[in-house]
C-alpha atoms as a PDB file:
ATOM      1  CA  UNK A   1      14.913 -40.357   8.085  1.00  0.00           C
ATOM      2  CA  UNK A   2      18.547 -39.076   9.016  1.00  0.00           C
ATOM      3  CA  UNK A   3      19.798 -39.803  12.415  1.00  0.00           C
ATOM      4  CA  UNK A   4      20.119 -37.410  15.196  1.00  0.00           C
ATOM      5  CA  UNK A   5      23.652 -36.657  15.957  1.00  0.00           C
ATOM      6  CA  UNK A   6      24.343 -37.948  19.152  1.00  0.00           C
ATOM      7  CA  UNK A   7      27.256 -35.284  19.437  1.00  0.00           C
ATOM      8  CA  UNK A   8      24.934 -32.412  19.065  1.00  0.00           C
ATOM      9  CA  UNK A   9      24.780 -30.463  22.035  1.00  0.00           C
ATOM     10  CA  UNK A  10      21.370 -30.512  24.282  1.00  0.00           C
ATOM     11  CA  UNK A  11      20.150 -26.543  24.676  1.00  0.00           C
ATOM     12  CA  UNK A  12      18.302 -26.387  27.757  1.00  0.00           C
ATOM     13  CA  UNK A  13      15.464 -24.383  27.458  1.00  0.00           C
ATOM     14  CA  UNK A  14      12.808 -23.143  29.796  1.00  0.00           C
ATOM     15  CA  UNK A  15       9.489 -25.276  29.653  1.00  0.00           C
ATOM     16  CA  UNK A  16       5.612 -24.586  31.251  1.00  0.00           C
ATOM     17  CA  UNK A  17       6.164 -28.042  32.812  1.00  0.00           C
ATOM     18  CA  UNK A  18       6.269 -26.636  36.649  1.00  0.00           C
ATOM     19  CA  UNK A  19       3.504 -24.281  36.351  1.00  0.00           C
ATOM     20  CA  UNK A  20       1.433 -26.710  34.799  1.00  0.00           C
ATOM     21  CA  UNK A  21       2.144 -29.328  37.511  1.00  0.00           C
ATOM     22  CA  UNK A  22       1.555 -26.755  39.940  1.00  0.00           C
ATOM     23  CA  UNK A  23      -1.691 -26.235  38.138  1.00  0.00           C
ATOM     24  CA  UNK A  24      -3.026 -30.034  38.527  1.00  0.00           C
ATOM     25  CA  UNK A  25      -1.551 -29.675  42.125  1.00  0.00           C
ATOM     26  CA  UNK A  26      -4.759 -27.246  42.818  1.00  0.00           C
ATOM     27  CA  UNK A  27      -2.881 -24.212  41.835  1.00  0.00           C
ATOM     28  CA  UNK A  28      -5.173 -21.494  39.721  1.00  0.00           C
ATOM     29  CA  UNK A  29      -2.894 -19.127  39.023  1.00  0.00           C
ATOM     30  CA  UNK A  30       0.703 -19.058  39.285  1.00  0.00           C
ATOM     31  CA  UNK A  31       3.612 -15.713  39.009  1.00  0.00           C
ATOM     32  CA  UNK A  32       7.135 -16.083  38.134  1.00  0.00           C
ATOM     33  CA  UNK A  33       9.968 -14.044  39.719  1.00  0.00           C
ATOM     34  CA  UNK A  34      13.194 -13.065  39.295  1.00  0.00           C
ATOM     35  CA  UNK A  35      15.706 -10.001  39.861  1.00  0.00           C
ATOM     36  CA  UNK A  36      18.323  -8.472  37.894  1.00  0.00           C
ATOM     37  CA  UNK A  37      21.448  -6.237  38.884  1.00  0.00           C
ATOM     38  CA  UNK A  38      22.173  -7.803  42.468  1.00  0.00           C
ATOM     39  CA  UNK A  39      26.247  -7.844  41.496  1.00  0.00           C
ATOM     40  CA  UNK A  40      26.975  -3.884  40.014  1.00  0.00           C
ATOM     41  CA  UNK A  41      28.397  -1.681  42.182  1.00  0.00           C
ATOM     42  CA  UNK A  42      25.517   1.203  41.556  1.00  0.00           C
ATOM     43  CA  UNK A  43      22.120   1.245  40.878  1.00  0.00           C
ATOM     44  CA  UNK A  44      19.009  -0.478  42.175  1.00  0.00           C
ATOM     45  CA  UNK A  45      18.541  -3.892  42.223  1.00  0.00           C
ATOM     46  CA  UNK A  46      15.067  -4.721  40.674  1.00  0.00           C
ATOM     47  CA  UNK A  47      12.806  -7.741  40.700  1.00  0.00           C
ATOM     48  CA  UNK A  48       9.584  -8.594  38.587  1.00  0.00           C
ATOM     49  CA  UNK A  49       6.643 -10.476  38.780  1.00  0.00           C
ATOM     50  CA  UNK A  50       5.440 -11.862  35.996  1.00  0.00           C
ATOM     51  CA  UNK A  51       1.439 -14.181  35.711  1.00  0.00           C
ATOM     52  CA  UNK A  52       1.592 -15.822  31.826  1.00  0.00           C
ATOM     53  CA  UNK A  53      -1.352 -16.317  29.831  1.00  0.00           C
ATOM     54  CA  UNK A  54      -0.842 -19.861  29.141  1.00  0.00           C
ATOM     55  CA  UNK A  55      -2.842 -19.270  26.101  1.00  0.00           C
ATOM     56  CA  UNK A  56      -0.320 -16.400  24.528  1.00  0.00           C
ATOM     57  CA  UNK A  57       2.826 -17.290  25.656  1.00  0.00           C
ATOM     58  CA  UNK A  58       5.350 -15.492  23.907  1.00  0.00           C
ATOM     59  CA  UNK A  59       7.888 -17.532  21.925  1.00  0.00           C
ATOM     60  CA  UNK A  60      11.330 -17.475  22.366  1.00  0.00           C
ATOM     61  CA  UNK A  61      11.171 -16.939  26.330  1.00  0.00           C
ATOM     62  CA  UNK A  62      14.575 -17.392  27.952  1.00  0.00           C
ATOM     63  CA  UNK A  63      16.870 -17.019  31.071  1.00  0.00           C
ATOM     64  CA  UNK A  64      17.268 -13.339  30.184  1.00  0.00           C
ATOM     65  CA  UNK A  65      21.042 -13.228  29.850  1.00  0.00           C
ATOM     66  CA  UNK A  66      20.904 -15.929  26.926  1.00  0.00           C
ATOM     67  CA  UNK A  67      19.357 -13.326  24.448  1.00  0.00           C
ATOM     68  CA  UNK A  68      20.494 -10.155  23.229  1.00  0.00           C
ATOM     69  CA  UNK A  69      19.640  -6.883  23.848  1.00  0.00           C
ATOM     70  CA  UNK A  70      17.336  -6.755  20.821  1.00  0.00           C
ATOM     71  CA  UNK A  71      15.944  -9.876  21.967  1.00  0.00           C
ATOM     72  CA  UNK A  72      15.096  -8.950  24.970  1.00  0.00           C
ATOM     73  CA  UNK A  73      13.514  -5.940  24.007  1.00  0.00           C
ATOM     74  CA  UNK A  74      10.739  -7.181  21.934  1.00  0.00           C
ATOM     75  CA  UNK A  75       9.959 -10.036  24.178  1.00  0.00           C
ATOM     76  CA  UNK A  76       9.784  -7.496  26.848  1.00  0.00           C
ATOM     77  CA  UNK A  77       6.989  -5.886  24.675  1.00  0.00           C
ATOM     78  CA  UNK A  78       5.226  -9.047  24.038  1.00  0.00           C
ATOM     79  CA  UNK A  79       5.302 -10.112  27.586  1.00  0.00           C
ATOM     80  CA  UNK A  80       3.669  -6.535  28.973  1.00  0.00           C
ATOM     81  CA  UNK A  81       1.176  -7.235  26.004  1.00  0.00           C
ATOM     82  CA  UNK A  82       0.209 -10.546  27.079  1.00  0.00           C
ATOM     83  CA  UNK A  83       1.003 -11.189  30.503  1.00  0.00           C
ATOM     84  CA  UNK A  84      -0.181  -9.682  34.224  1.00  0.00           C
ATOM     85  CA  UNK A  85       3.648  -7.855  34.773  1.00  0.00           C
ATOM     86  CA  UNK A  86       4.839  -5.480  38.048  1.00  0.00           C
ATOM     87  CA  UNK A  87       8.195  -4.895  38.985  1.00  0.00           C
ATOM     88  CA  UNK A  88      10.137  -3.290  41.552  1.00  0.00           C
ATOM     89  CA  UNK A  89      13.032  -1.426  41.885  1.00  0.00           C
ATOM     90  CA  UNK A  90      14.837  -1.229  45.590  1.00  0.00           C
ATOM     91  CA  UNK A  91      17.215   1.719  45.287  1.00  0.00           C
ATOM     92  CA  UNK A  92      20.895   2.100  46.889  1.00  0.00           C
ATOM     93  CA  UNK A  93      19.493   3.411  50.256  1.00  0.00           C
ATOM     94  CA  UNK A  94      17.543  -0.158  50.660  1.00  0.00           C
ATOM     95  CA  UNK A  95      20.244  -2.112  49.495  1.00  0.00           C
ATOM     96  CA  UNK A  96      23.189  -0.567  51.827  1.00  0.00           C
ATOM     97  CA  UNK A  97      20.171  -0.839  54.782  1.00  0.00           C
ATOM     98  CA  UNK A  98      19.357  -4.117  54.089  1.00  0.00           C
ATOM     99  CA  UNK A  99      21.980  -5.770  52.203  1.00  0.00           C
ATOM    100  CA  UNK A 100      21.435  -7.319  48.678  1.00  0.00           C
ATOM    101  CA  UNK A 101      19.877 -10.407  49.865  1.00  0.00           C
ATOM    102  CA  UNK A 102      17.361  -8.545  51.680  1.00  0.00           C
ATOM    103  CA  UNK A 103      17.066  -6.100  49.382  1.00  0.00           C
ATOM    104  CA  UNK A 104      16.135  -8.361  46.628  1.00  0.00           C
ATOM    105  CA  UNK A 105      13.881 -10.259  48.452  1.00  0.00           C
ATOM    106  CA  UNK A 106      12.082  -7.049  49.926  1.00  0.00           C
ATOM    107  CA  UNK A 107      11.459  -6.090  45.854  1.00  0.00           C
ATOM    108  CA  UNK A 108      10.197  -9.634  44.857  1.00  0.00           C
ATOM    109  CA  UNK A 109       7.484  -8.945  47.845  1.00  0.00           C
ATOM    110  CA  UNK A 110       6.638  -6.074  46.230  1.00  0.00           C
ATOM    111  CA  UNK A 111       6.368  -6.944  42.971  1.00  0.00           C
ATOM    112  CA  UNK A 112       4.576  -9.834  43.871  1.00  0.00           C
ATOM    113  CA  UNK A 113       2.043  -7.198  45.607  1.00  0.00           C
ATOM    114  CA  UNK A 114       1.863  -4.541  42.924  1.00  0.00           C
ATOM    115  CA  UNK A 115       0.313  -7.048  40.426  1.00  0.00           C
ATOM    116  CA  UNK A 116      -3.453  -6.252  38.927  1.00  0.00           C
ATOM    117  CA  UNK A 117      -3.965 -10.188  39.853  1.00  0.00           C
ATOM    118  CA  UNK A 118      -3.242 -12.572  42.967  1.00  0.00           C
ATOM    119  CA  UNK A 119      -1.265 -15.120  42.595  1.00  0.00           C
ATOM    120  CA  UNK A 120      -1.978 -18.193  44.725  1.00  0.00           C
ATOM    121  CA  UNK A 121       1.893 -19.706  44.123  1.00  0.00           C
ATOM    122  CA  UNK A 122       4.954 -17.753  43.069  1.00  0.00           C
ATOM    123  CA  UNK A 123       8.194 -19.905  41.327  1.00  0.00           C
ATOM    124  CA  UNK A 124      11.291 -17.694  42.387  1.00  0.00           C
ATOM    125  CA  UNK A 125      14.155 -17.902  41.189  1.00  0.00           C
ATOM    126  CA  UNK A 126      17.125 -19.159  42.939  1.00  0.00           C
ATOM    127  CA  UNK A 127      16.860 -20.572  46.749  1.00  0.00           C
ATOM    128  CA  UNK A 128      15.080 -18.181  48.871  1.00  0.00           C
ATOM    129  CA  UNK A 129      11.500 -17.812  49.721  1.00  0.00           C
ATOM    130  CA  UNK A 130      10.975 -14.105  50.635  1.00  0.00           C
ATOM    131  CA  UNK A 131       9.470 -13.803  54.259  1.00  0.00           C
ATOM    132  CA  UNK A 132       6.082 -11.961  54.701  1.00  0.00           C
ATOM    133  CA  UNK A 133       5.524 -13.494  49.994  1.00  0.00           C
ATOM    134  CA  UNK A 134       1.843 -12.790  50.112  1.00  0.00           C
ATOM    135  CA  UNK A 135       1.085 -16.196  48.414  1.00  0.00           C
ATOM    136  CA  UNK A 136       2.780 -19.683  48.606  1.00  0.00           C
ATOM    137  CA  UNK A 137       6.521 -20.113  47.280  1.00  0.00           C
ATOM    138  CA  UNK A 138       8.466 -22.615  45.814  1.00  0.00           C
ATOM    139  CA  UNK A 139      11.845 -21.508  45.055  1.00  0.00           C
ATOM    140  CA  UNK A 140      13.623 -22.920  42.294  1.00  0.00           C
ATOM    141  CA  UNK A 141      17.359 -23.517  41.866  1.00  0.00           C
ATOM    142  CA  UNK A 142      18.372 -21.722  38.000  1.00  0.00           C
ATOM    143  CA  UNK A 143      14.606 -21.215  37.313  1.00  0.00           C
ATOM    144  CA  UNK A 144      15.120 -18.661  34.963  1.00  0.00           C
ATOM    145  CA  UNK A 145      16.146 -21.415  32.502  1.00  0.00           C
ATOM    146  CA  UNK A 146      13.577 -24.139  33.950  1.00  0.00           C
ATOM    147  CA  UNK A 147      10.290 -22.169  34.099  1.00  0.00           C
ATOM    148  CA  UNK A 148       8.551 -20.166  31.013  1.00  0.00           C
ATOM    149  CA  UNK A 149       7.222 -17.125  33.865  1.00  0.00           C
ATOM    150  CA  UNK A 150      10.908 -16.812  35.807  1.00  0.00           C
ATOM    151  CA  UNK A 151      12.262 -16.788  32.120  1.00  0.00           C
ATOM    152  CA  UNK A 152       9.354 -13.945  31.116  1.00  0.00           C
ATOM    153  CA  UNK A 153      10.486 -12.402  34.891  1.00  0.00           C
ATOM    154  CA  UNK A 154      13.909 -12.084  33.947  1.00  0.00           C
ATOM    155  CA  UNK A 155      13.239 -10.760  31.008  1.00  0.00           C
ATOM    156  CA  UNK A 156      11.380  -7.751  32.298  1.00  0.00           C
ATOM    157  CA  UNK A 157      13.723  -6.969  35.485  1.00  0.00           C
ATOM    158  CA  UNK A 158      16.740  -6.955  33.010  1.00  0.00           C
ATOM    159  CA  UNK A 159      14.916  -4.406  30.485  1.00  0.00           C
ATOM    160  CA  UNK A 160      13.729  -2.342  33.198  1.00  0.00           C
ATOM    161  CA  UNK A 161      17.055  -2.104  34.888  1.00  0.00           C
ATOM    162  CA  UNK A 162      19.155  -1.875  32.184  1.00  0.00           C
ATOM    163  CA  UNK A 163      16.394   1.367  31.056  1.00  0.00           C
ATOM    164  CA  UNK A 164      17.104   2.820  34.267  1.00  0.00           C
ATOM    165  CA  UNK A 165      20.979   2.526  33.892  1.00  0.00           C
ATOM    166  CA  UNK A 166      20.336   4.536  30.885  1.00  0.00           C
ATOM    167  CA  UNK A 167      18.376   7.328  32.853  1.00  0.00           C
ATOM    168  CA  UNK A 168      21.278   7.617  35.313  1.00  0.00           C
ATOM    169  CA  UNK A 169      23.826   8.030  32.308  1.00  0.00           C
ATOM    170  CA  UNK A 170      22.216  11.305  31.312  1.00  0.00           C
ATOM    171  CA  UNK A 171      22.052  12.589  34.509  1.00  0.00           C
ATOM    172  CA  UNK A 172      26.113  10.866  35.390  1.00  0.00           C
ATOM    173  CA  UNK A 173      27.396  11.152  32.190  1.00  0.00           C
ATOM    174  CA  UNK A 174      30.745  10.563  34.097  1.00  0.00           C
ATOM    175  CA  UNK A 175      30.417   7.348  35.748  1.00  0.00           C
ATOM    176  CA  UNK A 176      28.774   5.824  32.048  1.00  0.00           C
ATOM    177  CA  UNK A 177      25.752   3.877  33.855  1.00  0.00           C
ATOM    178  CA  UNK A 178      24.321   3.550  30.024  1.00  0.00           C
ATOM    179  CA  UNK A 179      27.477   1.116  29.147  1.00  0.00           C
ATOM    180  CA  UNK A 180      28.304  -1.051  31.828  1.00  0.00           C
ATOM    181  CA  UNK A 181      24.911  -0.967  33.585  1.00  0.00           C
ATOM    182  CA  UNK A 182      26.769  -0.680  37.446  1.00  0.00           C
ATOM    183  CA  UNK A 183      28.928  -3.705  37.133  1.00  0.00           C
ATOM    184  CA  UNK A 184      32.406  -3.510  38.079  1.00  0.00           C
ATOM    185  CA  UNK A 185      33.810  -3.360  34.871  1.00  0.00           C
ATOM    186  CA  UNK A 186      37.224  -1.523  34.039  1.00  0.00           C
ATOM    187  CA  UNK A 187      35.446   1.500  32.693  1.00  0.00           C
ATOM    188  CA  UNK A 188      33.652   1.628  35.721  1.00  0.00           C
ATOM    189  CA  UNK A 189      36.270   1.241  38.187  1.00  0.00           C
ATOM    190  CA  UNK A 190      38.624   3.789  36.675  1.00  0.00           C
ATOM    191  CA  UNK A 191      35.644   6.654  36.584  1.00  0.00           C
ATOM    192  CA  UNK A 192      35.347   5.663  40.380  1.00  0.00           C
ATOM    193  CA  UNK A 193      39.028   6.109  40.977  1.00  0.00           C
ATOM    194  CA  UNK A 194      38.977   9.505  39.443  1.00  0.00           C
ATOM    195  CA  UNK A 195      35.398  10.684  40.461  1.00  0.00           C
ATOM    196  CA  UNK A 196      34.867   8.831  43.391  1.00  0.00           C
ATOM    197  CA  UNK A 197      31.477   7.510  44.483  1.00  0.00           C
ATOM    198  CA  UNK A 198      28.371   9.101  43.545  1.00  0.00           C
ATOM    199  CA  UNK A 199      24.706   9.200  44.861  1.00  0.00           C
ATOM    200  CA  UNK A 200      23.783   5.983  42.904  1.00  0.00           C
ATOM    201  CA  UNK A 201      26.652   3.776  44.176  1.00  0.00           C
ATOM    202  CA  UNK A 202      26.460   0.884  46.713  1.00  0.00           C
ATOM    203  CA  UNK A 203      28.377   2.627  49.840  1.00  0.00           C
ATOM    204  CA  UNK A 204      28.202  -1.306  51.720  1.00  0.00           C
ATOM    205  CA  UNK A 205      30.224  -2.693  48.390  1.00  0.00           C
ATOM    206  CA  UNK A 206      33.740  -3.037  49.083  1.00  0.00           C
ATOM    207  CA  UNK A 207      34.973  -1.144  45.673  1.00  0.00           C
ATOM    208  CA  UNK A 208      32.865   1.226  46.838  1.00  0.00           C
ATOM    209  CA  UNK A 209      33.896   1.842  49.922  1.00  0.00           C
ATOM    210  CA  UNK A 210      37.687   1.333  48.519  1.00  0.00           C
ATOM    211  CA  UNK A 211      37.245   4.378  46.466  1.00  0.00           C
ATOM    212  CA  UNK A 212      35.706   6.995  48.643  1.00  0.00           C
ATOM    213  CA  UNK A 213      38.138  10.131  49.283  1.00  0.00           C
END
């Protein structure tokens, strides 16, 4: 038998390992979430719930900005095919109200709430535990590469948002939502410096502000 290299690198991937301890812990069913598109400077920020059928987990599952755009989309359909999915998308309005934090932790309640099932833990992704989460919470610290349902979470808050972005192109063709998705890329900053803010932008985000005439 040849010998591992020892130089090879180690690829982290996400495991079932928390949900299934949570499971012996007296857990009976158990949602990952996570959020995409807290950093552009337009668009909604939007967070997902996601319950996996331990039975049909999809393979392949992933911290969503690890796999490609194809990727992505056909675990996306494999994961609404298999799994108990919401997600929610706070718009601009909630965001400049509440600021992103809030904003993204307002969604991840209500994607929590808009799923067909309930949840008796939720595994969130990074270190906040939403006030008024309708179940118990245990946040966890880069979960989308730790836990299979963040992973499956990411997964379907990316494809949503990035959809959306595309819906606000054709309706912006200006601002080109469909190729940098909001962030504050070059392209992005020069159509605000010559178009100024629109509708879908962040008015709280300093560029933002910066640019308005």
């Amino acid at each position: 038998m040849p010998k591992r290299d020892s130089k090879a690198p180690i690829i982290d991937v996400p495991s079932y390992a928390l949900e299934e301890a949570a499971l012996a812990g007296g857990s009976t069913m158990i949602a990952g979430i996570d959020e995409a598109g807290r950093g552009p400077l337009a668009g909604p920020v939007v967070a997902a719930a996601v319950v996996l059928d331990p039975r049909a987990i999809p393979d392949g599952l992933n911290d969503s900005k690890k796999l490609t755009e194809y990727r992505r989309e056909a675990l996306f359909t494999e994961i609404m095919a298999t799994a108990h999915v919401a997600f929610c998308a706070a718009p601009v309005e909630v965001i400049d109200r509440l600021n992103i934090r809030g904003a993204t932790l307002w969604a991840m309640c209500q994607a929590l709430d808009a799923l067909p099932v309930r949840p008796d833990l939720a595994l969130i992704d990074g270190r906040d535990i939403p006030e008024g989460l309708s179940c118990a919470g245990q946040f966890v610290i880069g979960g989308d590469g730790k836990s299979l349902s963040i992973a499956a979470a990411s997964i379907v808050a990316k494809v949503a948002r990035d959809r959306m972005c595309h819906i606000m192109d054709t309706g912006l063709p200006l601002y080109r939502f469909g190729q940098h998705k909001g962030y504050g890329t070059a392209l992005h900053l020069e159509a605000l410096a010559t178009h100024g803010p629109c509708e879908l932008h962040r008015m709280s985000f300093a560029p933002v502000l910066a640019a308005r005439r």
